[in-house]
PDB file of N, CA and C in Angstrom:
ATOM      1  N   UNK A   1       0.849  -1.183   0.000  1.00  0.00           N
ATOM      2  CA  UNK A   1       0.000   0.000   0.000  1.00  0.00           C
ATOM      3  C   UNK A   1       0.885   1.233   0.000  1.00  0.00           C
ATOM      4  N   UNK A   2       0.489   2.064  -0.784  1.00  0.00           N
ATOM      5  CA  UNK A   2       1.155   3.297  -1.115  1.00  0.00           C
ATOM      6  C   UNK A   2       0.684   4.719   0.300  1.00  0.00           C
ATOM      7  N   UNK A   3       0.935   3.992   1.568  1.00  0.00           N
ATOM      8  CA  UNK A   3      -0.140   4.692   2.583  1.00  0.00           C
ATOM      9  C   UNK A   3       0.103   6.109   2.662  1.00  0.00           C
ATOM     10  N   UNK A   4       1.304   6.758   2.146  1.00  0.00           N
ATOM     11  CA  UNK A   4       1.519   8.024   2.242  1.00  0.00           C
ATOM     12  C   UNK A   4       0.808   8.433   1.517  1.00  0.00           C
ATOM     13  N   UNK A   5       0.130   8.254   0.151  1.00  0.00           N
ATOM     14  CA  UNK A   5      -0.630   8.879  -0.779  1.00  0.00           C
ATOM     15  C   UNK A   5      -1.855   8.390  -0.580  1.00  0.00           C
ATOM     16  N   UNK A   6      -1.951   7.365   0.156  1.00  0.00           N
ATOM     17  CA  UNK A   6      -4.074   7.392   0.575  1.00  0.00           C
ATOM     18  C   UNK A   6      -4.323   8.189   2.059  1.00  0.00           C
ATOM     19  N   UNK A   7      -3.151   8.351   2.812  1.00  0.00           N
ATOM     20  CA  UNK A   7      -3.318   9.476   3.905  1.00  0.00           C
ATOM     21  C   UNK A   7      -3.755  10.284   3.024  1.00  0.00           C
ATOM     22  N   UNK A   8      -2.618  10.755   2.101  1.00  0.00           N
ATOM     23  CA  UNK A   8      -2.921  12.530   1.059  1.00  0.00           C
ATOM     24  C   UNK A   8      -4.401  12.272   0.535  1.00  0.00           C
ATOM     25  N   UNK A   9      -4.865  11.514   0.086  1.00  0.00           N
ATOM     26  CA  UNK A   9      -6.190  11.306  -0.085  1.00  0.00           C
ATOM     27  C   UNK A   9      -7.573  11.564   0.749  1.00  0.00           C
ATOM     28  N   UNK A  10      -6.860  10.843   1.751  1.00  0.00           N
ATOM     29  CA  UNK A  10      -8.180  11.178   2.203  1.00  0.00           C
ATOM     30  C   UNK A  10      -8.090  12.586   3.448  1.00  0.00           C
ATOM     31  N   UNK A  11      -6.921  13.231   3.440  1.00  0.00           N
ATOM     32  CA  UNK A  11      -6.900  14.419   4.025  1.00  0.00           C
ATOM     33  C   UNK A  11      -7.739  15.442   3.135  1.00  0.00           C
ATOM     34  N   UNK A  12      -7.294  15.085   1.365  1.00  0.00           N
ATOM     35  CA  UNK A  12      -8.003  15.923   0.399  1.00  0.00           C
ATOM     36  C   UNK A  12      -9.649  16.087   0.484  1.00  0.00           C
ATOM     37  N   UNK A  13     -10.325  14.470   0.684  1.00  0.00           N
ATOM     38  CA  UNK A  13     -11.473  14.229   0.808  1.00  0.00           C
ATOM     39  C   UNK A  13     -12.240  15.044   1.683  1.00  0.00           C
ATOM     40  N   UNK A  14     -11.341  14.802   2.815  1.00  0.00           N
ATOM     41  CA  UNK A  14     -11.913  15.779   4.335  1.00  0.00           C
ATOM     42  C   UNK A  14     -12.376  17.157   3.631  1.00  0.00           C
ATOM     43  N   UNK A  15     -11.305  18.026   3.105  1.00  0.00           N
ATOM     44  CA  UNK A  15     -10.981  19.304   2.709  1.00  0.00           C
ATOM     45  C   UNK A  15     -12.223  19.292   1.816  1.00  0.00           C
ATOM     46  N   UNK A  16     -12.331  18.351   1.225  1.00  0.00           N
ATOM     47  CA  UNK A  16     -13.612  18.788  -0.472  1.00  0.00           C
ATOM     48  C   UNK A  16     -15.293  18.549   0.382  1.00  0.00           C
ATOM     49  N   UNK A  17     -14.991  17.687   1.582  1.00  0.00           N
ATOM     50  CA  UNK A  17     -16.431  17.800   2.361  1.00  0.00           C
ATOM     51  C   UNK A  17     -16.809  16.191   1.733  1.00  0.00           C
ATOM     52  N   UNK A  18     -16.156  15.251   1.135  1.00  0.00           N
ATOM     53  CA  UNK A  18     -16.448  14.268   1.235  1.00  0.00           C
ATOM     54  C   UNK A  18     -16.359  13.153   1.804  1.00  0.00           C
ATOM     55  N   UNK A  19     -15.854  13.134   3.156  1.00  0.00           N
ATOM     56  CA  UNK A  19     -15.313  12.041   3.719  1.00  0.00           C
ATOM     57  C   UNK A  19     -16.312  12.190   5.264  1.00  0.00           C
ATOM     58  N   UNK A  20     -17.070  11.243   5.582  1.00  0.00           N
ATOM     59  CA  UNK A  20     -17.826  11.273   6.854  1.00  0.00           C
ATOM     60  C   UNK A  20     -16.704  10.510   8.378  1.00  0.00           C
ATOM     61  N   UNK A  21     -16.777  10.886   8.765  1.00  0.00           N
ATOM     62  CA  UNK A  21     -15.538  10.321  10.002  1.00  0.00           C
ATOM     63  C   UNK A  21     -16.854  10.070  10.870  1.00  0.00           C
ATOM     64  N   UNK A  22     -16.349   9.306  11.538  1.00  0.00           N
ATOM     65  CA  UNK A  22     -16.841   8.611  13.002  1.00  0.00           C
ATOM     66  C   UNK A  22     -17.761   7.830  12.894  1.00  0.00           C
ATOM     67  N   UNK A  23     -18.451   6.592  14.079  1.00  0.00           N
ATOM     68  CA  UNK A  23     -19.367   5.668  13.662  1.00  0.00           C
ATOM     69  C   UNK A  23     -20.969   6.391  13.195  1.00  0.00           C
ATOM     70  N   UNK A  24     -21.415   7.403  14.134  1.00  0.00           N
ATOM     71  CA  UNK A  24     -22.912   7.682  13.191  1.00  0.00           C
ATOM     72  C   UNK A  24     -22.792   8.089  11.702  1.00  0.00           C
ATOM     73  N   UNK A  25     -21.736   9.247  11.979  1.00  0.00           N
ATOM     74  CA  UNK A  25     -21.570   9.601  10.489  1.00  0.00           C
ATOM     75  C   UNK A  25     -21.510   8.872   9.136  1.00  0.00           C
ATOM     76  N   UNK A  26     -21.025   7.844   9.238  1.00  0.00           N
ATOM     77  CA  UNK A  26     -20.522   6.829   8.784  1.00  0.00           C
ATOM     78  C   UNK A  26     -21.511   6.048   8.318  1.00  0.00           C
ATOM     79  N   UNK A  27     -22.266   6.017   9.301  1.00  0.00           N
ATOM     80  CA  UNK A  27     -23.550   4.578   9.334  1.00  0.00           C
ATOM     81  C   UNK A  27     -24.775   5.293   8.762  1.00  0.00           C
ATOM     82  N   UNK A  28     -24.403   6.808   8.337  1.00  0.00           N
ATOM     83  CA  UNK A  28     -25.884   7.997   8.084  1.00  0.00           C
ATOM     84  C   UNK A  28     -25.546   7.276   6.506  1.00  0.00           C
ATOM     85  N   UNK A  29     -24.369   7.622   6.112  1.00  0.00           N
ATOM     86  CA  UNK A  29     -23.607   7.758   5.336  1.00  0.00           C
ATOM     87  C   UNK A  29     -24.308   6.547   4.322  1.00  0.00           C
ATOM     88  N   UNK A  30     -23.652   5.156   5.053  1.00  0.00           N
ATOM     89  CA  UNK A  30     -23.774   4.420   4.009  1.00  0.00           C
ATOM     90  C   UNK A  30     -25.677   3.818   4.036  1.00  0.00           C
ATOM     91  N   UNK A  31     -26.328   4.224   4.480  1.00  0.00           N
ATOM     92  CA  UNK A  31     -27.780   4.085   5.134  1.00  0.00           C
ATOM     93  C   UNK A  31     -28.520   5.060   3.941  1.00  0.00           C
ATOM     94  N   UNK A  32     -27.630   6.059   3.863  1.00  0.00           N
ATOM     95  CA  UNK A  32     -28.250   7.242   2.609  1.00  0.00           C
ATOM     96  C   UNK A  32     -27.727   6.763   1.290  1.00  0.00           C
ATOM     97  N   UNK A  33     -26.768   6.125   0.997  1.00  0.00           N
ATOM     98  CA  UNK A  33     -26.261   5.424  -0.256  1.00  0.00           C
ATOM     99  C   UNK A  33     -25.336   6.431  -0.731  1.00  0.00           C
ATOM    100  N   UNK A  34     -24.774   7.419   0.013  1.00  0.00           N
ATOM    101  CA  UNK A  34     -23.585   8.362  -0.085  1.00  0.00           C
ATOM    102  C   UNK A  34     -22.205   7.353  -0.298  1.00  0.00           C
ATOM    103  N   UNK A  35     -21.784   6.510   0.815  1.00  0.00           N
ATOM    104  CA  UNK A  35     -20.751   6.308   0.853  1.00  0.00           C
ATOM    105  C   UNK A  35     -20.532   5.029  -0.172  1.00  0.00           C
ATOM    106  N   UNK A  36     -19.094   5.372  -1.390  1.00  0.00           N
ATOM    107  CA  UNK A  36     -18.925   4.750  -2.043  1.00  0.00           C
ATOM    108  C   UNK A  36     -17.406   3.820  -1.393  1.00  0.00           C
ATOM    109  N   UNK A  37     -16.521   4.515  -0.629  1.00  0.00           N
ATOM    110  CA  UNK A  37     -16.072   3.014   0.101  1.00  0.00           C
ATOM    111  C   UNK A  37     -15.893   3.734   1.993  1.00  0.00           C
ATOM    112  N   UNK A  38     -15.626   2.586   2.938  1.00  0.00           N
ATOM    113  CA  UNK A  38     -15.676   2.436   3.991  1.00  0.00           C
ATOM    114  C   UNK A  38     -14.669   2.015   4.121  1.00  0.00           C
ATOM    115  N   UNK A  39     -13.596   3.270   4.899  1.00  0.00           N
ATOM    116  CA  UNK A  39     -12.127   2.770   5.518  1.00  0.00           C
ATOM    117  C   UNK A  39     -12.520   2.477   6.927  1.00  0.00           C
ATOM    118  N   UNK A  40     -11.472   1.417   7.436  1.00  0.00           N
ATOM    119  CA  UNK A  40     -11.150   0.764   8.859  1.00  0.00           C
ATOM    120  C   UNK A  40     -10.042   1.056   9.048  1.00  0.00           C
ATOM    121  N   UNK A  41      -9.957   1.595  10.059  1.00  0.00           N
ATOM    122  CA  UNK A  41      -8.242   1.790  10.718  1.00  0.00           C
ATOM    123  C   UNK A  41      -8.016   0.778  11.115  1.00  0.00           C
ATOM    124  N   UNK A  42      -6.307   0.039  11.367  1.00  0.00           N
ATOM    125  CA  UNK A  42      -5.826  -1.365  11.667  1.00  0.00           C
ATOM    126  C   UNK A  42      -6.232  -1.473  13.202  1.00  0.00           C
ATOM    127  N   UNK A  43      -6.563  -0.852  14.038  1.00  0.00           N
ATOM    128  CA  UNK A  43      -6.839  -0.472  15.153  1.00  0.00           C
ATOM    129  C   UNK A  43      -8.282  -0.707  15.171  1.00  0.00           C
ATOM    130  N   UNK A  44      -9.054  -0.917  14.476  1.00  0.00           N
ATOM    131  CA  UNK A  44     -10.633  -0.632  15.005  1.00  0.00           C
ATOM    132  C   UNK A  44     -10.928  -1.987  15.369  1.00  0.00           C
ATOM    133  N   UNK A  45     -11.996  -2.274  16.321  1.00  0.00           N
ATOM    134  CA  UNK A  45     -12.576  -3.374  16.864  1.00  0.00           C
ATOM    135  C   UNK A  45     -13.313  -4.106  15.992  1.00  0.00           C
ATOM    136  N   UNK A  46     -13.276  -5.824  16.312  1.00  0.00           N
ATOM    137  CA  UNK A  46     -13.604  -6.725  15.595  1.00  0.00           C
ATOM    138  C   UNK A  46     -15.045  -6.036  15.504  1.00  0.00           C
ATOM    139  N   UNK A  47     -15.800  -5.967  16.446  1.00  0.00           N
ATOM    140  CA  UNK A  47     -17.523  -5.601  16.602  1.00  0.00           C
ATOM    141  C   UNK A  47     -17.633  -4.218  15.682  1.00  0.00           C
ATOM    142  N   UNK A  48     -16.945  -3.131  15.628  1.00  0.00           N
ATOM    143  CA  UNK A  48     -17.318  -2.043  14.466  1.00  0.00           C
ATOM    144  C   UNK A  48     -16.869  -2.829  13.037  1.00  0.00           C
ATOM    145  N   UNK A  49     -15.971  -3.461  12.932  1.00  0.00           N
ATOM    146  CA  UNK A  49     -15.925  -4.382  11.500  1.00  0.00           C
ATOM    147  C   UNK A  49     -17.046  -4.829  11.157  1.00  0.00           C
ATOM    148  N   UNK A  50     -17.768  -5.818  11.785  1.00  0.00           N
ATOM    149  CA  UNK A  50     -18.522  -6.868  11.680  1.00  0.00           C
ATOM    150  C   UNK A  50     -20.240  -5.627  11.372  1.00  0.00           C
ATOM    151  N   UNK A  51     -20.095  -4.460  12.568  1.00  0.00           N
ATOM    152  CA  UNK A  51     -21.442  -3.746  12.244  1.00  0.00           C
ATOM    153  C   UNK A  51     -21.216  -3.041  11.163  1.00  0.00           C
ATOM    154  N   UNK A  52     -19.887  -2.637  10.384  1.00  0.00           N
ATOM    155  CA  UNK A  52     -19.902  -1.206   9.611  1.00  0.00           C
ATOM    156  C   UNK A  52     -20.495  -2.450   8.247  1.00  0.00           C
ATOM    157  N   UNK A  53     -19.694  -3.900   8.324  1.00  0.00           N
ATOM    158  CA  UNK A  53     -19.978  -5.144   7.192  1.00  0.00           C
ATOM    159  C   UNK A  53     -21.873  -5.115   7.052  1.00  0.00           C
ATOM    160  N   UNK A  54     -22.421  -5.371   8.077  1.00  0.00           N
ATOM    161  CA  UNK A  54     -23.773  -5.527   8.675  1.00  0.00           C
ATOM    162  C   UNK A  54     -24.393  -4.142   7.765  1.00  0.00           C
ATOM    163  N   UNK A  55     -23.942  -3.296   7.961  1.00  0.00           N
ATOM    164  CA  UNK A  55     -24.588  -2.284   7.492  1.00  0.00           C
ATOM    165  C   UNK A  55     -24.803  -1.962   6.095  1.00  0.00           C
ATOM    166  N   UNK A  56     -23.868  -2.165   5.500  1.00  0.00           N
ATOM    167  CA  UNK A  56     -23.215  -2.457   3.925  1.00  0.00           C
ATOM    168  C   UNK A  56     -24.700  -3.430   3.648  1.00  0.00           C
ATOM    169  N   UNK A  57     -24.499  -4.503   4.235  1.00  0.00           N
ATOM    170  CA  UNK A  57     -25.159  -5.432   3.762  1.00  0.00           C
ATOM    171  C   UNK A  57     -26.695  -5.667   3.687  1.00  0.00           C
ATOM    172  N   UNK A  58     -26.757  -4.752   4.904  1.00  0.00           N
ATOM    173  CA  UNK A  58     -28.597  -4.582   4.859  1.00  0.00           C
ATOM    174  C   UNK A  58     -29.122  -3.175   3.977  1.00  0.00           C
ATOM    175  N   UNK A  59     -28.084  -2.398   3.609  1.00  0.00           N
ATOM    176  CA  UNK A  59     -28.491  -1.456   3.204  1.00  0.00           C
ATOM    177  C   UNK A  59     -28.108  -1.433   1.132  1.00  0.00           C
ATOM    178  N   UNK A  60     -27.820  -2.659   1.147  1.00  0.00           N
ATOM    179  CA  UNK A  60     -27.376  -2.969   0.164  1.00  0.00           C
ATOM    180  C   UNK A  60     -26.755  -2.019  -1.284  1.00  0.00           C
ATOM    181  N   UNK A  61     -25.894  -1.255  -0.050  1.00  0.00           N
ATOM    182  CA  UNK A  61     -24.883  -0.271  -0.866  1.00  0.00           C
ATOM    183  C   UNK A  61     -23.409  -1.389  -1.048  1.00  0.00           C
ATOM    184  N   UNK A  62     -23.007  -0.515  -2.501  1.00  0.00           N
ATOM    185  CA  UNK A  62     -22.198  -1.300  -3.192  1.00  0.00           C
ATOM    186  C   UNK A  62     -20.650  -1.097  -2.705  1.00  0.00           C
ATOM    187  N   UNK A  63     -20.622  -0.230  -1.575  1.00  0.00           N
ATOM    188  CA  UNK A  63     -19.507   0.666  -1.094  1.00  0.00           C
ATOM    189  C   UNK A  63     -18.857  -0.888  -0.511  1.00  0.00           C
ATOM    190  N   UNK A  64     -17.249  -0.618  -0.951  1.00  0.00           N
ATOM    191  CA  UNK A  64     -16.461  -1.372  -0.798  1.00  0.00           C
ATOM    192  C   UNK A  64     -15.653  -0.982   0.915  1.00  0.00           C
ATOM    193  N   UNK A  65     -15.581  -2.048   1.575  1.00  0.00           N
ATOM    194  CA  UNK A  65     -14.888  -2.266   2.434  1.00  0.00           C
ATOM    195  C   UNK A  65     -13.477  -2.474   2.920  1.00  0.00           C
ATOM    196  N   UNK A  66     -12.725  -1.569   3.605  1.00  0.00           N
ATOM    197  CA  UNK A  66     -10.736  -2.035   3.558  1.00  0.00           C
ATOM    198  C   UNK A  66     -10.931  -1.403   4.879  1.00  0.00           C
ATOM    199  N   UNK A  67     -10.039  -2.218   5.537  1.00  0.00           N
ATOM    200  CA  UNK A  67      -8.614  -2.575   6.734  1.00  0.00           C
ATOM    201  C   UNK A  67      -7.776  -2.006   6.040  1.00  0.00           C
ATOM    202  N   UNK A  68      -7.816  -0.658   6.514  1.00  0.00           N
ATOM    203  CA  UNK A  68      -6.138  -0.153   5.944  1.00  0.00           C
ATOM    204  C   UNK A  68      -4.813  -0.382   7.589  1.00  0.00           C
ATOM    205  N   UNK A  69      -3.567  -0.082   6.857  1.00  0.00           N
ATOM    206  CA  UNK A  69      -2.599  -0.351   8.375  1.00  0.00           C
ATOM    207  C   UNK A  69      -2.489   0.840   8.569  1.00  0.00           C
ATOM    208  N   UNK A  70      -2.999   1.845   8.556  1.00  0.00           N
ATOM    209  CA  UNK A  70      -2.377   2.890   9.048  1.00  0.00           C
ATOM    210  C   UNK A  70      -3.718   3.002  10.517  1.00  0.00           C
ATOM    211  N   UNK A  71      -3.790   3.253  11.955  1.00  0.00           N
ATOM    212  CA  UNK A  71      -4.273   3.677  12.912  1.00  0.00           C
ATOM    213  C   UNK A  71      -5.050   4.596  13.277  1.00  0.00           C
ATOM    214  N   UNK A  72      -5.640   4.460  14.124  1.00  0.00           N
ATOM    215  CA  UNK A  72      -6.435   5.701  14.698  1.00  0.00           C
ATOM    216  C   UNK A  72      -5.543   7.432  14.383  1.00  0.00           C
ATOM    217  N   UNK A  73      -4.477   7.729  15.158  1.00  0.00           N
ATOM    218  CA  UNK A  73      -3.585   8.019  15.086  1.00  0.00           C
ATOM    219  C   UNK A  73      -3.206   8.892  13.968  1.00  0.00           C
ATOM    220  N   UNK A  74      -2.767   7.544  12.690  1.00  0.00           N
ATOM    221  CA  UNK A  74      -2.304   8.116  11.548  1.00  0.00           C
ATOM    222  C   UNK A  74      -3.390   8.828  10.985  1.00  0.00           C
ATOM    223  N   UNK A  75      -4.674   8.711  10.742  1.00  0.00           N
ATOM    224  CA  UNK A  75      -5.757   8.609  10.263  1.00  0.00           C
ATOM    225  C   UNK A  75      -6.314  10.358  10.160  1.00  0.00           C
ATOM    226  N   UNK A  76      -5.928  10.226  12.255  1.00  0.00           N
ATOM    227  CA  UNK A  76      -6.246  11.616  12.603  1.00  0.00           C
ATOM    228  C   UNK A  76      -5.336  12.889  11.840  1.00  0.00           C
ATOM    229  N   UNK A  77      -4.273  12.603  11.931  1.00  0.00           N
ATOM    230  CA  UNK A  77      -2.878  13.526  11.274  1.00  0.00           C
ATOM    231  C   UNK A  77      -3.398  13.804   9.767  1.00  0.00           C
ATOM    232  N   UNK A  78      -4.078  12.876   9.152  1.00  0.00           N
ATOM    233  CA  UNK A  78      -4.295  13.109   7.824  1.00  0.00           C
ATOM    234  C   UNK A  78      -5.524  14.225   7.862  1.00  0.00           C
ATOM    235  N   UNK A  79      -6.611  13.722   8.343  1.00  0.00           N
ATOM    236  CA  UNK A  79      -8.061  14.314   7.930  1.00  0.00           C
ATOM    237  C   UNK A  79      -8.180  15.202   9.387  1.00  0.00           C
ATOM    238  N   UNK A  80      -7.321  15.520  10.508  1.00  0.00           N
ATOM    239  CA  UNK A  80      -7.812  16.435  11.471  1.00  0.00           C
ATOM    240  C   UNK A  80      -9.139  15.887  12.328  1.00  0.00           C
ATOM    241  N   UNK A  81      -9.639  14.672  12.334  1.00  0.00           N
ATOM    242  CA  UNK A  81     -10.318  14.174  12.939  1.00  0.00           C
ATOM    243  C   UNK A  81      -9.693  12.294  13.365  1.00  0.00           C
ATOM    244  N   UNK A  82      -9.464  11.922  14.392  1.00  0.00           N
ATOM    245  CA  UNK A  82      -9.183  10.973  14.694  1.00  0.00           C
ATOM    246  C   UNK A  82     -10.459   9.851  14.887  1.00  0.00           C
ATOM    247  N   UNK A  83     -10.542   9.014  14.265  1.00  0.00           N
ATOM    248  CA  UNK A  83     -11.886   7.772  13.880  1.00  0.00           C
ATOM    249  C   UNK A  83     -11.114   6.542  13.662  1.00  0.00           C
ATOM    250  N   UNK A  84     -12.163   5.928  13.553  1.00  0.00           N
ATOM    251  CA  UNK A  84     -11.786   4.316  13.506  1.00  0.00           C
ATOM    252  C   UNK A  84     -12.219   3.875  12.430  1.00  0.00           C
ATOM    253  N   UNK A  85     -12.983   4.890  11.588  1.00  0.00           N
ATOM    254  CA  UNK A  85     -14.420   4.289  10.303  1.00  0.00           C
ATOM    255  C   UNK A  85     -14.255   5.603   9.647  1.00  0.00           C
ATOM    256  N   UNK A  86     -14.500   5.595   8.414  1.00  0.00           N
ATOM    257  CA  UNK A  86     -14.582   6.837   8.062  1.00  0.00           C
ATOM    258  C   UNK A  86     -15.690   6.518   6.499  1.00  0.00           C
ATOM    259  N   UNK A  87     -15.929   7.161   6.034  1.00  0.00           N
ATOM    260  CA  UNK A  87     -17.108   6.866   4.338  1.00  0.00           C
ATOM    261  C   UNK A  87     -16.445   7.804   3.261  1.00  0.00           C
ATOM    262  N   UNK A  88     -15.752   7.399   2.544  1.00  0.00           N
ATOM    263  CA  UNK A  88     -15.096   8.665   1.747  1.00  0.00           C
ATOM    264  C   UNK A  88     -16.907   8.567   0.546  1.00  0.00           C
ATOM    265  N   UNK A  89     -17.268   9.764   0.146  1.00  0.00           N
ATOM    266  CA  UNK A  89     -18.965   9.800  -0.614  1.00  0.00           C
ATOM    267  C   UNK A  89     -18.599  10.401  -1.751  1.00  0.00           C
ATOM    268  N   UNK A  90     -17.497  10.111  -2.237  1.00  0.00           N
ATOM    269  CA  UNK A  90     -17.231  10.634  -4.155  1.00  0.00           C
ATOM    270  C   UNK A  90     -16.614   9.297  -4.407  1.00  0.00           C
ATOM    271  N   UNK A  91     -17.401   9.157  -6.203  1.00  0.00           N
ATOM    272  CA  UNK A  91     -16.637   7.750  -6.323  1.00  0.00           C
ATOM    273  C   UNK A  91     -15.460   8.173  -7.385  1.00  0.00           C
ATOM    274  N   UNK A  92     -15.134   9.803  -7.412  1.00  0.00           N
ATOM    275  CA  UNK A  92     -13.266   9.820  -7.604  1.00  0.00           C
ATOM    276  C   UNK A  92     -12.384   9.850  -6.777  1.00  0.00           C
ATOM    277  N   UNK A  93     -12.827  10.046  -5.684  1.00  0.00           N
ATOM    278  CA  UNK A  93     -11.657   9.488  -4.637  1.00  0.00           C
ATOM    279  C   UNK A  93     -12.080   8.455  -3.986  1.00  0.00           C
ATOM    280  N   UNK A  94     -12.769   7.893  -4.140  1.00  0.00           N
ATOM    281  CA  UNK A  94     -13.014   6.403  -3.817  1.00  0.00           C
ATOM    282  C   UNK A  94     -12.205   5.568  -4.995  1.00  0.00           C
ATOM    283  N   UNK A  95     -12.114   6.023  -5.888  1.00  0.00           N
ATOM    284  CA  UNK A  95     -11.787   5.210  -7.243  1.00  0.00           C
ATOM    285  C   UNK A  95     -10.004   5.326  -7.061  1.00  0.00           C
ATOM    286  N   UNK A  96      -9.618   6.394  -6.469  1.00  0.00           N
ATOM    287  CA  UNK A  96      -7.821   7.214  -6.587  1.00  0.00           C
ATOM    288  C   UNK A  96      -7.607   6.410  -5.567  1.00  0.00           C
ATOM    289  N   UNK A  97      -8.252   5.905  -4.334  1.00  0.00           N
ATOM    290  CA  UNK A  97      -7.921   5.593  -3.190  1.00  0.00           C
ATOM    291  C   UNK A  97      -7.675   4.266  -3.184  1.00  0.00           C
ATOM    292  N   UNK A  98      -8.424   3.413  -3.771  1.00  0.00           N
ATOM    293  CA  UNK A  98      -8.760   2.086  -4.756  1.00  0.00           C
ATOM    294  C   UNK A  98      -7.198   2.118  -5.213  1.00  0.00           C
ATOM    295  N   UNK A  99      -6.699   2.859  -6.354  1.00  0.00           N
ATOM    296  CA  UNK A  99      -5.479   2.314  -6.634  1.00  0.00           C
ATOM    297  C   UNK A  99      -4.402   3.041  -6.235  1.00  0.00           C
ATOM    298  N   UNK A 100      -4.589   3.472  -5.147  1.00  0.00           N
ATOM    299  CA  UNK A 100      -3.768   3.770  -4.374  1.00  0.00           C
ATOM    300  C   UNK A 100      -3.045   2.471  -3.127  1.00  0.00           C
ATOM    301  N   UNK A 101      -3.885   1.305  -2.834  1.00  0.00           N
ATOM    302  CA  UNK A 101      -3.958   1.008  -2.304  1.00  0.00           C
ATOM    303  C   UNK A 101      -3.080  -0.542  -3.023  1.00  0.00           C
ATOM    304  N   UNK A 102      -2.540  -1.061  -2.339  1.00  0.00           N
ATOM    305  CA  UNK A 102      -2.607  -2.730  -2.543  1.00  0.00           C
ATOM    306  C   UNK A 102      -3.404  -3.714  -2.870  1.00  0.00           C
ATOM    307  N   UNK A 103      -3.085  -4.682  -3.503  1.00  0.00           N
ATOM    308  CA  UNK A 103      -4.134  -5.499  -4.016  1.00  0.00           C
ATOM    309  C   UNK A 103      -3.945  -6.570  -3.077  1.00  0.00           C
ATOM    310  N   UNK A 104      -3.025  -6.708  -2.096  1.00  0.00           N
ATOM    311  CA  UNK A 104      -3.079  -7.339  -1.080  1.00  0.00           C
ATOM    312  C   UNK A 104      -3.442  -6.675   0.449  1.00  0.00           C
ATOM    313  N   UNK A 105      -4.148  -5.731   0.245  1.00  0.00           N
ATOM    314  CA  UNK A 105      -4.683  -5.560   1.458  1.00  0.00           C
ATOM    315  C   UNK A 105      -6.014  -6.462   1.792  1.00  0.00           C
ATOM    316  N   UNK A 106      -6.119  -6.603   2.896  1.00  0.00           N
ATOM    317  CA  UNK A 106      -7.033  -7.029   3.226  1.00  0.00           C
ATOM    318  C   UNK A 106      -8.481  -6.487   3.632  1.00  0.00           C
ATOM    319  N   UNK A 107      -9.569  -6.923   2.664  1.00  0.00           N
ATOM    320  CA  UNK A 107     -10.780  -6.629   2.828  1.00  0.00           C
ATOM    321  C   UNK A 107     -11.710  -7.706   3.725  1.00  0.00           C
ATOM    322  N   UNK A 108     -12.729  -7.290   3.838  1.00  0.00           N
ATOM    323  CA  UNK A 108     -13.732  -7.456   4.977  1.00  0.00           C
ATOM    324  C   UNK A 108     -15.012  -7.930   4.378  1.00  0.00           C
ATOM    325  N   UNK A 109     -15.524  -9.058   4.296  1.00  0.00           N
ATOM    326  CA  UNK A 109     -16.898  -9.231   3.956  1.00  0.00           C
ATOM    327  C   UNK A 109     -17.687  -9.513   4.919  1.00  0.00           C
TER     328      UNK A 109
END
């Protein structure tokens, strides 16, 4: 994963007003069919995995799911808000972030 340039990403996202941080936001997010993917910090709990998956799934948005390694922490430094979940809701930086990323990261069904 190219994580220095999906930090820059999704700090940009924050800035353009497309990126929802935190669990309601998040869960408004993909519930409204806004969010086109759903980051996890390597840090977030098995139970927000399993509900942010749950949610995806009943709400049957197409928004893709990633476990990125970067942390609570790193996450915050990028976008000025520290979360565990975040909804980036444009599918061009959902799409930049996509190949920004590894094809061996690990996703979440």
């Amino acid at each position: 994963m190219n994580e220095s340039k999906f930090l820059s990403l999704l700090g940009m996202c924050r800035k353009a007003g497309k990126l929802s941080c935190g669990h309601d936001s998040s869960v408004d997010s993909i519930r409204n069919h806004k969010a086109h993917l759903c980051v996890l910090s390597s840090d977030s709990s098995e139970r927000l995995r399993k509900e942010i998956g749950r949610e995806c799934g009943l709400s049957k948005n197409s928004a893709r799911i990633l476990t990125v390694k970067a942390d609570m922490d790193e996450i915050g430094k990028a976008t000025g808000l520290r979360s565990a979940v975040l909804t980036v809701n444009d599918r061009g930086f959902a799409e930049a972030m996509l190949k920004a990323i590894d094809t061996q990261e690990e996703d979440i069904e």
